[in-house]
PDB file of N, CA and C in Angstrom:
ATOM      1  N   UNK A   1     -47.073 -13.313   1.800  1.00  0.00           N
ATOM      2  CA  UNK A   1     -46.600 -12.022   1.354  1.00  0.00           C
ATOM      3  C   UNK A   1     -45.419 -11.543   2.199  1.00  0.00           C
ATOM      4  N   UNK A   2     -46.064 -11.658   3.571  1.00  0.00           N
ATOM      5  CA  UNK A   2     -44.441 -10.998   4.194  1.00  0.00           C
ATOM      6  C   UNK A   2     -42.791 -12.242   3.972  1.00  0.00           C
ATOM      7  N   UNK A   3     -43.383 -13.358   4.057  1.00  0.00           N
ATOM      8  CA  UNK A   3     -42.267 -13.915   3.599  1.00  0.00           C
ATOM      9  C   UNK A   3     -41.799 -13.755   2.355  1.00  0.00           C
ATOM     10  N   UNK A   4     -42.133 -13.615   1.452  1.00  0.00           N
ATOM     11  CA  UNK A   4     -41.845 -12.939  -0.200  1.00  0.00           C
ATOM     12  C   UNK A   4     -40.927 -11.626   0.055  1.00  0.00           C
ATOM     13  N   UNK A   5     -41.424 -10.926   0.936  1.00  0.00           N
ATOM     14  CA  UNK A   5     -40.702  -9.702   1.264  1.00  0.00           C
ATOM     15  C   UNK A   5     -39.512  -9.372   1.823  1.00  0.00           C
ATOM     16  N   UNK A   6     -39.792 -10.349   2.714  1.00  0.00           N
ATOM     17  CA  UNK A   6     -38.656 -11.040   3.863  1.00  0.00           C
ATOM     18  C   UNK A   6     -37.470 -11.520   3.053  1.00  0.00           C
ATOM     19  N   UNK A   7     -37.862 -12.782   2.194  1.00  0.00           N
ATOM     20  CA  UNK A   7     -36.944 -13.321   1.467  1.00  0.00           C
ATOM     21  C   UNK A   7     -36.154 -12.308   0.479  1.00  0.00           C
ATOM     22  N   UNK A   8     -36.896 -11.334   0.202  1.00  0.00           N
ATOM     23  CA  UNK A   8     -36.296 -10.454  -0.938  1.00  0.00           C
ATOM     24  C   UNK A   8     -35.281  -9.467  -0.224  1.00  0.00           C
ATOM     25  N   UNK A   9     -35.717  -9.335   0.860  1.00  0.00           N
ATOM     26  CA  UNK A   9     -34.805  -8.078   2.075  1.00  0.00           C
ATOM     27  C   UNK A   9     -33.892  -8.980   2.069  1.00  0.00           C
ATOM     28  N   UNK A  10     -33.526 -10.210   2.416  1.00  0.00           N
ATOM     29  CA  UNK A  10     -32.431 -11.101   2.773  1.00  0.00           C
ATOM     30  C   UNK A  10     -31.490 -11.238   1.706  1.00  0.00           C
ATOM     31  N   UNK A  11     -32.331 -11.612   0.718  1.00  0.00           N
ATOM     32  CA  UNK A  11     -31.031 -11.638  -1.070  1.00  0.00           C
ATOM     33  C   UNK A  11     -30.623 -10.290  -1.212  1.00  0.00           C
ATOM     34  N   UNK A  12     -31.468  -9.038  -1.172  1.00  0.00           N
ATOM     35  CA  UNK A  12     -30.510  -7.850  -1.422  1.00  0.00           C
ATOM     36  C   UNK A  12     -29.500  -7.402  -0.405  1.00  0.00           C
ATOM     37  N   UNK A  13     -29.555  -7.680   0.754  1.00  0.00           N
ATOM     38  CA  UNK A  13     -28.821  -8.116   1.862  1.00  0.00           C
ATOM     39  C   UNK A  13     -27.495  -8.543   1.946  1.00  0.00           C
ATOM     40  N   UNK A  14     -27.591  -9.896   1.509  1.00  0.00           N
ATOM     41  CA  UNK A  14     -26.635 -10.915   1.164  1.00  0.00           C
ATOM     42  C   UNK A  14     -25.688 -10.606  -0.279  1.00  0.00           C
ATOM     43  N   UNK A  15     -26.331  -9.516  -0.744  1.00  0.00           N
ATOM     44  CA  UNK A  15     -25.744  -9.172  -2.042  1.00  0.00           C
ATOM     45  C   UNK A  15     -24.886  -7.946  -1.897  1.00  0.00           C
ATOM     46  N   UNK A  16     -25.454  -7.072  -1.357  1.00  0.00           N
ATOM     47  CA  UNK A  16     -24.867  -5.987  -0.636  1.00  0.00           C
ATOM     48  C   UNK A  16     -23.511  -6.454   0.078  1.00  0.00           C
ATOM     49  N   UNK A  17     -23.504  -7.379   0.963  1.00  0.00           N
ATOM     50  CA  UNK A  17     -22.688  -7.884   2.005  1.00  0.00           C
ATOM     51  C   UNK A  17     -21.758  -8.359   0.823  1.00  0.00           C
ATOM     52  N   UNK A  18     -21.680  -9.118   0.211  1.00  0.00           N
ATOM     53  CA  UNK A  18     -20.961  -9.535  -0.759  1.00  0.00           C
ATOM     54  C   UNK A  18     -20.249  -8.848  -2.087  1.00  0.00           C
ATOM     55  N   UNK A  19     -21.002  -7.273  -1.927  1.00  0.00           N
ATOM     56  CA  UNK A  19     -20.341  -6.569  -2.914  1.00  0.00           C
ATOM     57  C   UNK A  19     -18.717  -6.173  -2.796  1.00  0.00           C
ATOM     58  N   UNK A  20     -18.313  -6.674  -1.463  1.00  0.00           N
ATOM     59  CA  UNK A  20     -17.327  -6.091  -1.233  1.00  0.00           C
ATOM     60  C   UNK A  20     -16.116  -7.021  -2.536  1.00  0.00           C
ATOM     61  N   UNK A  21     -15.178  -6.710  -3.164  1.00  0.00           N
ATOM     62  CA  UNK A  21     -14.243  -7.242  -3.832  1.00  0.00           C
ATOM     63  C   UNK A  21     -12.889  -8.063  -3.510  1.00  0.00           C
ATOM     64  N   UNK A  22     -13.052  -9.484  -3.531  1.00  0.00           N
ATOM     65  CA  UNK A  22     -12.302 -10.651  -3.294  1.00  0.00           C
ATOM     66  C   UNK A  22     -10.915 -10.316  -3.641  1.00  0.00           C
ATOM     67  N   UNK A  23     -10.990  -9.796  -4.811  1.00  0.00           N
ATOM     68  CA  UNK A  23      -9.373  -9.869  -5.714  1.00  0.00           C
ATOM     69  C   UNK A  23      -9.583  -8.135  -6.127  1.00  0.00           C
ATOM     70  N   UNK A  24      -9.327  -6.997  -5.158  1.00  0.00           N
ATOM     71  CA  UNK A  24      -9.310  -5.654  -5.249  1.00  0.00           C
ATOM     72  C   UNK A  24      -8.028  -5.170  -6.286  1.00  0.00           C
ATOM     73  N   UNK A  25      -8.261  -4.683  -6.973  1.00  0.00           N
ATOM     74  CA  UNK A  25      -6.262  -4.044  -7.748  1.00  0.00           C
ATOM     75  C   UNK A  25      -6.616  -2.622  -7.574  1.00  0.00           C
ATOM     76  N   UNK A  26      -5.600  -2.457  -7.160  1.00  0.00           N
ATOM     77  CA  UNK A  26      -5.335  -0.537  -6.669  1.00  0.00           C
ATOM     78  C   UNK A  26      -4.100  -0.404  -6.840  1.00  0.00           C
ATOM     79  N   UNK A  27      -3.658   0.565  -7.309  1.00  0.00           N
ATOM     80  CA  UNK A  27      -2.306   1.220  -7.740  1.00  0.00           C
ATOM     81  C   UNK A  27      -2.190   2.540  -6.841  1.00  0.00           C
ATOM     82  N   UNK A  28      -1.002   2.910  -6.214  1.00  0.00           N
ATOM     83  CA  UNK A  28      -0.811   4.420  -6.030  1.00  0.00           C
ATOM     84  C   UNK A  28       1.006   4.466  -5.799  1.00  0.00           C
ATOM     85  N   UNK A  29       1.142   6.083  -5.325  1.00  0.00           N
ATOM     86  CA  UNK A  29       2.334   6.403  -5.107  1.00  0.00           C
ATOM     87  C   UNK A  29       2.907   6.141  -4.071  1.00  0.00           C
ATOM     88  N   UNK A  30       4.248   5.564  -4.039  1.00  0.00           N
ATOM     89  CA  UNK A  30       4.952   5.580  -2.995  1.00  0.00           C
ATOM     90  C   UNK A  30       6.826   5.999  -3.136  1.00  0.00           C
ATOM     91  N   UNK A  31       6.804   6.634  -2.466  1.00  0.00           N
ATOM     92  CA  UNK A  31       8.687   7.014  -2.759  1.00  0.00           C
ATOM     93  C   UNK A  31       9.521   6.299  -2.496  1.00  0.00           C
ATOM     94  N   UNK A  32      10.443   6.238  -3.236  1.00  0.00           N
ATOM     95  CA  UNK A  32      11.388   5.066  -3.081  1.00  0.00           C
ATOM     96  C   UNK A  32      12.669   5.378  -3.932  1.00  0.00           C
ATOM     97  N   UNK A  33      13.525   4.308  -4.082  1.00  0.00           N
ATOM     98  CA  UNK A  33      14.799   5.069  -5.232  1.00  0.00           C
ATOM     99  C   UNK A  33      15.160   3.649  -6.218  1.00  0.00           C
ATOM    100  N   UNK A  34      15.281   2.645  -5.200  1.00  0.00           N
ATOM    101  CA  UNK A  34      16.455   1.358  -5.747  1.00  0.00           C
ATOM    102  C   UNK A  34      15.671  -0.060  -5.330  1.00  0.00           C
ATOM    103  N   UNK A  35      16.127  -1.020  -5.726  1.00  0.00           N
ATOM    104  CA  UNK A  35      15.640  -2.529  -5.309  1.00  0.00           C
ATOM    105  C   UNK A  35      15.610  -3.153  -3.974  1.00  0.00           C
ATOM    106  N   UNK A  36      16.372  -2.191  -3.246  1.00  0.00           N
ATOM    107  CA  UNK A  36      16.293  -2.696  -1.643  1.00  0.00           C
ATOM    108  C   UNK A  36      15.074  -1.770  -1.110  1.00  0.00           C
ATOM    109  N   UNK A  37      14.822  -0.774  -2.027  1.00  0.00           N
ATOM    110  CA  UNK A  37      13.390  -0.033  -1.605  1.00  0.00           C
ATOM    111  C   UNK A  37      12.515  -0.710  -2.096  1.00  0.00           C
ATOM    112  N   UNK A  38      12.287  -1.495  -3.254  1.00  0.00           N
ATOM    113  CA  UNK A  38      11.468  -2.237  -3.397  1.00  0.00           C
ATOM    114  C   UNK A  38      11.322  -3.856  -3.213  1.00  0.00           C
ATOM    115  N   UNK A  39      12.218  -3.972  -2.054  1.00  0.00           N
ATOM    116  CA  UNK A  39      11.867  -5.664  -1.838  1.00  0.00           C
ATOM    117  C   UNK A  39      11.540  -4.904  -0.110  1.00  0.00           C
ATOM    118  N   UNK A  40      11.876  -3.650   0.494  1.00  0.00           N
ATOM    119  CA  UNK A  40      10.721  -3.506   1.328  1.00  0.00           C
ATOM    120  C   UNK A  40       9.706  -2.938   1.736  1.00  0.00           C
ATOM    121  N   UNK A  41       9.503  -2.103   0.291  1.00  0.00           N
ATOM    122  CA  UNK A  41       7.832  -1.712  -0.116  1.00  0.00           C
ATOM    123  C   UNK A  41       6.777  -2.953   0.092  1.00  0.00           C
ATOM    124  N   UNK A  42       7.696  -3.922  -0.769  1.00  0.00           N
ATOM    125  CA  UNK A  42       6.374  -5.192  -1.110  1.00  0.00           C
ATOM    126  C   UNK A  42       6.485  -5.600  -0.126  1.00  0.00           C
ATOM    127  N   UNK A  43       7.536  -5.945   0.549  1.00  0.00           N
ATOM    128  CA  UNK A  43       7.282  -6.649   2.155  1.00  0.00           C
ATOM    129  C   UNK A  43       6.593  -6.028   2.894  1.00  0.00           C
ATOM    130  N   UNK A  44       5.996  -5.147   3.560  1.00  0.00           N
ATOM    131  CA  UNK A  44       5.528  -4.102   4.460  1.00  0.00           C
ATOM    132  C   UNK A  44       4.228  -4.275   3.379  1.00  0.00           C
ATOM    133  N   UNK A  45       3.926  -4.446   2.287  1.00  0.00           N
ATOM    134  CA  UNK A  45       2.798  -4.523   1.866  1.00  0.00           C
ATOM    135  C   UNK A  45       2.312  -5.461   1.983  1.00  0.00           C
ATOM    136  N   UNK A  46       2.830  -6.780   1.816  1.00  0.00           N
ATOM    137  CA  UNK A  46       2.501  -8.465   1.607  1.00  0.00           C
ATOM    138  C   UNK A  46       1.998  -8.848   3.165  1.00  0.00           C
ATOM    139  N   UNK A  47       3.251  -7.990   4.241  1.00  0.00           N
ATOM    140  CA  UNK A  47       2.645  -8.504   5.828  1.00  0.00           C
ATOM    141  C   UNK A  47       1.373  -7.656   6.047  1.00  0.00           C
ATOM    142  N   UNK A  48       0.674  -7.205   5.119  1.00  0.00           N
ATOM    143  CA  UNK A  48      -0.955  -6.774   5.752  1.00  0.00           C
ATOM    144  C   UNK A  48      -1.809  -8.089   5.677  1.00  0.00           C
ATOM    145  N   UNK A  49      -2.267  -8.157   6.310  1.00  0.00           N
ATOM    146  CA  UNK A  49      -3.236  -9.399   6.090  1.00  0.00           C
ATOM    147  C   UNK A  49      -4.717  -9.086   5.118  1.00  0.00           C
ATOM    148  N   UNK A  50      -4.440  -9.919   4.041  1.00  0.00           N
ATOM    149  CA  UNK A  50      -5.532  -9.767   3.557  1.00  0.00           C
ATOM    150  C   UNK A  50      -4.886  -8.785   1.939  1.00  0.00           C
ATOM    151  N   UNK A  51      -3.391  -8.846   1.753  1.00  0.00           N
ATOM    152  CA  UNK A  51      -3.057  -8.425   0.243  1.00  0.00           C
ATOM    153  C   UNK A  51      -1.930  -9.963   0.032  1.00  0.00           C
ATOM    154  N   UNK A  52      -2.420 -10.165  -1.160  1.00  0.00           N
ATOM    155  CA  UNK A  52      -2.387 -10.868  -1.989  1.00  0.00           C
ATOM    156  C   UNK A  52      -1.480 -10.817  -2.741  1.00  0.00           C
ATOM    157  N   UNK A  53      -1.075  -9.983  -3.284  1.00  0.00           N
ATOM    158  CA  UNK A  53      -0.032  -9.975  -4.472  1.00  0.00           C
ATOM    159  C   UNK A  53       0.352  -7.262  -4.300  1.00  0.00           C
ATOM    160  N   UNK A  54       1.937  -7.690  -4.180  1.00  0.00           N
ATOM    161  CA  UNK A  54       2.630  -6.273  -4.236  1.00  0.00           C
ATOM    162  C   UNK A  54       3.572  -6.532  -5.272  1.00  0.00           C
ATOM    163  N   UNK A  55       3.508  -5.297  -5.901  1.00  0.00           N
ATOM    164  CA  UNK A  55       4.670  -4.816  -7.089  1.00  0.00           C
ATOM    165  C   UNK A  55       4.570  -3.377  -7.132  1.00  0.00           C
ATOM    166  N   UNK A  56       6.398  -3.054  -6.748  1.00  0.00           N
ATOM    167  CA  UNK A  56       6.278  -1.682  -6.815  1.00  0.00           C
ATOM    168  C   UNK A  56       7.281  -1.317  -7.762  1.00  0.00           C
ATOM    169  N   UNK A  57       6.830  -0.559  -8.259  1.00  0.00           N
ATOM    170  CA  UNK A  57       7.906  -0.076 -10.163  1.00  0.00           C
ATOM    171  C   UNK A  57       8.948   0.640  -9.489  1.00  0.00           C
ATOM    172  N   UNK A  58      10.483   0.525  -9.869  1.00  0.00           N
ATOM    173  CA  UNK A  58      11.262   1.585  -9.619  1.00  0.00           C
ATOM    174  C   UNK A  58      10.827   2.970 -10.426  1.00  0.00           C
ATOM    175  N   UNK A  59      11.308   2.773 -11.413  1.00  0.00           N
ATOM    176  CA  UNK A  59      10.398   4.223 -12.462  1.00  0.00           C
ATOM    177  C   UNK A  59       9.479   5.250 -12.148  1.00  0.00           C
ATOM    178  N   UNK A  60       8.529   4.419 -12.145  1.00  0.00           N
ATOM    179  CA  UNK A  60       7.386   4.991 -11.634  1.00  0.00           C
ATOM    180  C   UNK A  60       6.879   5.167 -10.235  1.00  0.00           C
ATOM    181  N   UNK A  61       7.692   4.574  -9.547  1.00  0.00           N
ATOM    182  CA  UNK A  61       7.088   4.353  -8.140  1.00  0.00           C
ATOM    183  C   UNK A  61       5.595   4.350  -7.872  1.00  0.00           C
ATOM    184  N   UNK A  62       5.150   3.667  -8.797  1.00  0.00           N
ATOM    185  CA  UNK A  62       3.729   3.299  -8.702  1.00  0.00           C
ATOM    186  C   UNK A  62       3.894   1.177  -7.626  1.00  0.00           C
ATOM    187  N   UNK A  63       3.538   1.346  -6.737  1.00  0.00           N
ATOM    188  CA  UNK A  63       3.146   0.075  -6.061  1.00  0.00           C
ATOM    189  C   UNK A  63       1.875  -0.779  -6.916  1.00  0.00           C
ATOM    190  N   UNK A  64       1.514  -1.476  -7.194  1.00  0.00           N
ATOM    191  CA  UNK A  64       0.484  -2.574  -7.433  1.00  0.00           C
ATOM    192  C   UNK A  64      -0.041  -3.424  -6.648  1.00  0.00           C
ATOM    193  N   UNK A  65      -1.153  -3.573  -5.861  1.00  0.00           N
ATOM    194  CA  UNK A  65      -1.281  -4.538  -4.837  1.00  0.00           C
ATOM    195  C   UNK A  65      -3.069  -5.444  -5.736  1.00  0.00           C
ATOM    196  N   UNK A  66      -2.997  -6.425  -5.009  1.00  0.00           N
ATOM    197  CA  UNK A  66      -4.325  -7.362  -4.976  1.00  0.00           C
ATOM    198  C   UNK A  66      -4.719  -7.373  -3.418  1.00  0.00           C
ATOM    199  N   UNK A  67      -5.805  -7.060  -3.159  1.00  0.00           N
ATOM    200  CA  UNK A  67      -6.206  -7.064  -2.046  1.00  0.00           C
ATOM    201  C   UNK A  67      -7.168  -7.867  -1.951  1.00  0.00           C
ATOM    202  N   UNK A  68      -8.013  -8.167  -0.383  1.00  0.00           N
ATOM    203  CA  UNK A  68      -8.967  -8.580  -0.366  1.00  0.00           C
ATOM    204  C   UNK A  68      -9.836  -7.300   0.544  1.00  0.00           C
ATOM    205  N   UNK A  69     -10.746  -6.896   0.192  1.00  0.00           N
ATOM    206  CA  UNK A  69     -11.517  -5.595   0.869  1.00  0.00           C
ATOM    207  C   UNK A  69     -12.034  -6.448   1.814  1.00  0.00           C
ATOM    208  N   UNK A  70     -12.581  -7.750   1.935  1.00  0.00           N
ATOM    209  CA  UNK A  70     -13.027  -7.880   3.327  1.00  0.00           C
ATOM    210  C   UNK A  70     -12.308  -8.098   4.444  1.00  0.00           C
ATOM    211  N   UNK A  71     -10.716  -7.921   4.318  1.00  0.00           N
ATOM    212  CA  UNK A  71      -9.512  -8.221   5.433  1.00  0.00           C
ATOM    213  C   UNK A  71      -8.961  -7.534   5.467  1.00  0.00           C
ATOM    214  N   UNK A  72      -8.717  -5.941   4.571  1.00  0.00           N
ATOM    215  CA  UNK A  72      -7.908  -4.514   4.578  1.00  0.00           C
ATOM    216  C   UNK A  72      -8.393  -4.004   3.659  1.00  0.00           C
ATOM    217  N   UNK A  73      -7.722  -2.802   3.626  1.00  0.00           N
ATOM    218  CA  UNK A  73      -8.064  -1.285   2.718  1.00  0.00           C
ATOM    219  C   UNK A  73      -6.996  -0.948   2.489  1.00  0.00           C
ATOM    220  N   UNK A  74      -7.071   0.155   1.968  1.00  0.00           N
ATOM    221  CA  UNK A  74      -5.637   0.723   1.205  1.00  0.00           C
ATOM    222  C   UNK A  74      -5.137   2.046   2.283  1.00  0.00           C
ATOM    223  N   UNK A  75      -5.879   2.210   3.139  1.00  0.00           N
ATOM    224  CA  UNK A  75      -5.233   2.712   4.293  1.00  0.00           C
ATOM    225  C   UNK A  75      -4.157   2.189   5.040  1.00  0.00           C
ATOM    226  N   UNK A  76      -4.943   1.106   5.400  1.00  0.00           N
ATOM    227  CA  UNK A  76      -3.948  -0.072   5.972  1.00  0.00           C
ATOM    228  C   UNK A  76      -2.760  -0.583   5.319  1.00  0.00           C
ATOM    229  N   UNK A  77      -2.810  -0.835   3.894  1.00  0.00           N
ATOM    230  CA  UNK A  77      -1.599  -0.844   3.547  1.00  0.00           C
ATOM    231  C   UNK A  77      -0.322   0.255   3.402  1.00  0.00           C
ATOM    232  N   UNK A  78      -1.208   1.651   3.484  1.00  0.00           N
ATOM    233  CA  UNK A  78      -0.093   2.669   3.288  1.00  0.00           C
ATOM    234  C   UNK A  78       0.574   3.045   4.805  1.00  0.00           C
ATOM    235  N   UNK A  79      -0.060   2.700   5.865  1.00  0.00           N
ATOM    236  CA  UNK A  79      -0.076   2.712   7.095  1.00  0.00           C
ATOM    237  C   UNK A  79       1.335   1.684   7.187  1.00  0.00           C
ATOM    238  N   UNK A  80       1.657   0.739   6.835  1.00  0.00           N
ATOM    239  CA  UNK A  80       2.539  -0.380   6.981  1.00  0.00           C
ATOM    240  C   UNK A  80       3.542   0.242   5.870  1.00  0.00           C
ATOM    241  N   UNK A  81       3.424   0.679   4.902  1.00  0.00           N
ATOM    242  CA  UNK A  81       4.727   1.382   3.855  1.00  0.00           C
ATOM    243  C   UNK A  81       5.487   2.539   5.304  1.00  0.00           C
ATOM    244  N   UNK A  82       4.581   3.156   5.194  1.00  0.00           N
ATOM    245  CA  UNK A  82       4.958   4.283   5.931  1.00  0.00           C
ATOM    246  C   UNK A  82       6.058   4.473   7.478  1.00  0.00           C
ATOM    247  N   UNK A  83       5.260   3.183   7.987  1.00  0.00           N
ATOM    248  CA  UNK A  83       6.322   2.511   9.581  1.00  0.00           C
ATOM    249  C   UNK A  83       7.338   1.980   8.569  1.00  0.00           C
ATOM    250  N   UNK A  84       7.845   1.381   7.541  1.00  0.00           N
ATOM    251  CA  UNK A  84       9.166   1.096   7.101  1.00  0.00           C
ATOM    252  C   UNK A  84       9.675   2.470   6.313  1.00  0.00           C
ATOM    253  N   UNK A  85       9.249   3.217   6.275  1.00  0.00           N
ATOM    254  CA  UNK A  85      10.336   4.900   5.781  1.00  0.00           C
ATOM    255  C   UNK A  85       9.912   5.200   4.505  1.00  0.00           C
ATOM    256  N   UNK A  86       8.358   4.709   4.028  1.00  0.00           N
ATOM    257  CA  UNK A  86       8.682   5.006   2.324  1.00  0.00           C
ATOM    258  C   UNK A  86       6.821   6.169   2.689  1.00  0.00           C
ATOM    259  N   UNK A  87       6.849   7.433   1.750  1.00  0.00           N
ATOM    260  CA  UNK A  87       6.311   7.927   1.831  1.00  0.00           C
ATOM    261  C   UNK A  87       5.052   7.564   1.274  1.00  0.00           C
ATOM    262  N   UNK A  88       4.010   7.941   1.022  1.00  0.00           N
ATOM    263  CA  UNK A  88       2.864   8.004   0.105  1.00  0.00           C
ATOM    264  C   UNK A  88       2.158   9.027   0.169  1.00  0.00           C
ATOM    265  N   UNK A  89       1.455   9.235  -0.450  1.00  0.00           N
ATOM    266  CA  UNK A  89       0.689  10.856  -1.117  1.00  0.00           C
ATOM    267  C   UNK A  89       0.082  11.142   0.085  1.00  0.00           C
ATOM    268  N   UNK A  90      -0.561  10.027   0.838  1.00  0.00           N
ATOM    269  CA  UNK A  90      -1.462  10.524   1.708  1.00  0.00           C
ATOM    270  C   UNK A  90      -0.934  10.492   3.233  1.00  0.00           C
ATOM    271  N   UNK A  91       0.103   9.704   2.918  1.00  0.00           N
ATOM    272  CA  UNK A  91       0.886   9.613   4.833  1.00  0.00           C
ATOM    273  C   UNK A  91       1.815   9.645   4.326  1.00  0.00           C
ATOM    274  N   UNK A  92       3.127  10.090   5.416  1.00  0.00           N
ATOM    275  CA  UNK A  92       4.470  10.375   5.387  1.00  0.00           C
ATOM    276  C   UNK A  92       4.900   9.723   6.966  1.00  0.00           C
ATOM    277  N   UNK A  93       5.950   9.300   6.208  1.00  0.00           N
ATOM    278  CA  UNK A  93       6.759   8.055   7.141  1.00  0.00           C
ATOM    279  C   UNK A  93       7.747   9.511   8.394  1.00  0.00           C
ATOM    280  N   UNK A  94       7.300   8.865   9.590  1.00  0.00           N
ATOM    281  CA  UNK A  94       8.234   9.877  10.757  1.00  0.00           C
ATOM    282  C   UNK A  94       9.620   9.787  10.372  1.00  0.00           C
ATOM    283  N   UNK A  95      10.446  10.749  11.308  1.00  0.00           N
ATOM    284  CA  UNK A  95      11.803  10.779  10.623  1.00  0.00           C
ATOM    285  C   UNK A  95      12.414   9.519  11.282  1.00  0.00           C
ATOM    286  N   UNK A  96      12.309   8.926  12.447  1.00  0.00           N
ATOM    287  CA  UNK A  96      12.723   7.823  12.466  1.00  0.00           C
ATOM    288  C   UNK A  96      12.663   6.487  11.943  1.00  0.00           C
ATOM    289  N   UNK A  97      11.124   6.585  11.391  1.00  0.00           N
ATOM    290  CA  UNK A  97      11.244   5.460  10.261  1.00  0.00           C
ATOM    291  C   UNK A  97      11.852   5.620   8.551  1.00  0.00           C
ATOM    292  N   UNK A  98      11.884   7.081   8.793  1.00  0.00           N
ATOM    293  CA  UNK A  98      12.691   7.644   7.174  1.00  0.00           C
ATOM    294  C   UNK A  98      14.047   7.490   7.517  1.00  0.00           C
ATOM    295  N   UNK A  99      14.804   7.831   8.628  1.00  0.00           N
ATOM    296  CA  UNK A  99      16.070   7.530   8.601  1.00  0.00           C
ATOM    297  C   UNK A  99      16.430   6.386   9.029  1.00  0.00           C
ATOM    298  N   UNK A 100      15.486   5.208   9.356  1.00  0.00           N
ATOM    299  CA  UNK A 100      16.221   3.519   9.405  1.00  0.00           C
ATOM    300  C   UNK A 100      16.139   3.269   8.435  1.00  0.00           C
ATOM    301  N   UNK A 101      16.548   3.965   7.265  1.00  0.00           N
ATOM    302  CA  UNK A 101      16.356   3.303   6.038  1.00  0.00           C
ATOM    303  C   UNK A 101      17.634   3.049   5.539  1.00  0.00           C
ATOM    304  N   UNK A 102      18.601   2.692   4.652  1.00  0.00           N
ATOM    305  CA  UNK A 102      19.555   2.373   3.962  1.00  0.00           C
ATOM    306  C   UNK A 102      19.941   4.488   3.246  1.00  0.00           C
ATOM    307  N   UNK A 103      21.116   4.667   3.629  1.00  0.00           N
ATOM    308  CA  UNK A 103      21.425   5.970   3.283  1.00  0.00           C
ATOM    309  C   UNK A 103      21.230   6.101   1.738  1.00  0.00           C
ATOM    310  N   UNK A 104      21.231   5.129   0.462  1.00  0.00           N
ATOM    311  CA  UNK A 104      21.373   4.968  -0.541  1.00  0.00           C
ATOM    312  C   UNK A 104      19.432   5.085  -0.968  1.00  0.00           C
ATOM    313  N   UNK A 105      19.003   4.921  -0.160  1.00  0.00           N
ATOM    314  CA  UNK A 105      17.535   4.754  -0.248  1.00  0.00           C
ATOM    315  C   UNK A 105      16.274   6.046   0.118  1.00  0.00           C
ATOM    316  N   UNK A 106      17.438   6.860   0.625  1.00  0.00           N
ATOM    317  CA  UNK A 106      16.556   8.252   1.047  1.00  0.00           C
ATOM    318  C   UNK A 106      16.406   9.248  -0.688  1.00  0.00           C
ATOM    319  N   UNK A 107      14.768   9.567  -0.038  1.00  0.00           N
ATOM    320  CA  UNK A 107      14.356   9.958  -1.127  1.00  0.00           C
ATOM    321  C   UNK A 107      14.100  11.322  -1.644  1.00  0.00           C
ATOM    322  N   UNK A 108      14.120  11.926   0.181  1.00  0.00           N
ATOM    323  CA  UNK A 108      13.655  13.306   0.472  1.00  0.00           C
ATOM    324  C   UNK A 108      14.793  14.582  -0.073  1.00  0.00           C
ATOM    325  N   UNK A 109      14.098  15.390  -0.594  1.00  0.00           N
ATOM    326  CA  UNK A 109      15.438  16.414  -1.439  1.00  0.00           C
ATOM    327  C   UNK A 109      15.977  16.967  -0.276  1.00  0.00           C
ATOM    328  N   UNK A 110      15.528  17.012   0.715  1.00  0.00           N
ATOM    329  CA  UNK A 110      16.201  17.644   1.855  1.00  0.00           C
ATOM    330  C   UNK A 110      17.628  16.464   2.396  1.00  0.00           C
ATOM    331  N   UNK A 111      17.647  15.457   1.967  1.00  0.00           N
ATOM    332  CA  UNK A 111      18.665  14.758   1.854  1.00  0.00           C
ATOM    333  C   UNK A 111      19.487  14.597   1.165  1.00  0.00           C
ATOM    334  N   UNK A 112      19.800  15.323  -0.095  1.00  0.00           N
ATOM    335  CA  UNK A 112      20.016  15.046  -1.735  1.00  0.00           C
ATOM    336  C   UNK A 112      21.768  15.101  -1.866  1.00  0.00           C
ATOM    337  N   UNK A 113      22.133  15.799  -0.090  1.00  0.00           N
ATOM    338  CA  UNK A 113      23.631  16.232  -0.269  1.00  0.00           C
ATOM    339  C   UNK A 113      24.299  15.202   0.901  1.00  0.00           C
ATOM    340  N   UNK A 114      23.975  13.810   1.153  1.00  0.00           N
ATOM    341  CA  UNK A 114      24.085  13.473   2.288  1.00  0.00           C
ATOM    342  C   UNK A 114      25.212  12.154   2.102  1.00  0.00           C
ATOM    343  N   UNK A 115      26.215  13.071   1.227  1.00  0.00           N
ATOM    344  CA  UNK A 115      27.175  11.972   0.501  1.00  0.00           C
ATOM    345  C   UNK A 115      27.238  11.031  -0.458  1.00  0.00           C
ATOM    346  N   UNK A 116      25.996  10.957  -1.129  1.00  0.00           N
ATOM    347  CA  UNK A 116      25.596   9.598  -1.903  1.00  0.00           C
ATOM    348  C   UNK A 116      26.169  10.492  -3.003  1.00  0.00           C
ATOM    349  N   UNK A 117      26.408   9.193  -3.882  1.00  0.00           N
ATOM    350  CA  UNK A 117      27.127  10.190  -5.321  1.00  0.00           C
ATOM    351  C   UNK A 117      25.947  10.257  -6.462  1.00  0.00           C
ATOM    352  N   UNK A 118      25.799  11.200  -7.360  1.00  0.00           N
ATOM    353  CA  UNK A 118      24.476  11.834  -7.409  1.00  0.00           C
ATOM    354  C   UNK A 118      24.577  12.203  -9.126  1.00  0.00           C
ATOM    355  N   UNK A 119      24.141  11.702 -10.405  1.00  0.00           N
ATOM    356  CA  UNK A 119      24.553  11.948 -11.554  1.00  0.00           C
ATOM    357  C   UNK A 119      24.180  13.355 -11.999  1.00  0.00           C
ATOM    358  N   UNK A 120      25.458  13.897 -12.632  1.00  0.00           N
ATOM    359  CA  UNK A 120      24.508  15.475 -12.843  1.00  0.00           C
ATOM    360  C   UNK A 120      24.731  15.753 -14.575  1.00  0.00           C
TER     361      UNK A 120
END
């Protein structure tokens, strides 16, 4: 009997432990403007260990990642957007990592007059 019990504590266990998701897809926001913002969105996303696949929409500035939940979270990846200058809903990049960015690439309206030519 206690081994019956035992064995059963161990499979729900082992199942639990395993609920975590191999191939995670999560979408969110990140600011950005042009294609040099998005070849280093996905880069700063791709060097987390443990994501798999980044795509970030100009349009939409919606990012796309594949993760693996047992090697990162989506903290961690916004944590790594953020040290390269691109914002997200939930962290905001310091001004020194917002201003090593490409002048053509700032996103913040408080920048909006900072010479770039601007369609009206």
């Amino acid at each position: 009997m206690k081994t019956t019990i035992l064995s059963i504590a161990m499979v729900f266990i082992a199942v639990l432990t395993y609920a975590q998701d191999k191939n995670k897809k999560l979408t969110f926001d990140v600011n950005g403007k042009c294609a040099m913002c998005k070849e280093r969105i996905e880069k700063a996303a791709l060097n987390v260990k443990g994501v798999k696949y980044a795509n970030w929409d100009i349009p939409s500035h919606q990012l796309s990642v594949i993760m693996d939940e047992r090697k990162t979270d989506a903290m961690k990846i916004k944590t790594a957007i953020v040290a390269v200058g691109h914002d997200t809903k939930e962290l905001k990049a310091t001004e020194e990592a917002y201003n090593s960015v490409h002048p053509c690439c700032r996103y913040r309206e408080d920048n909006s007059d900072d010479g770039a030519t601007h369609k009206m």
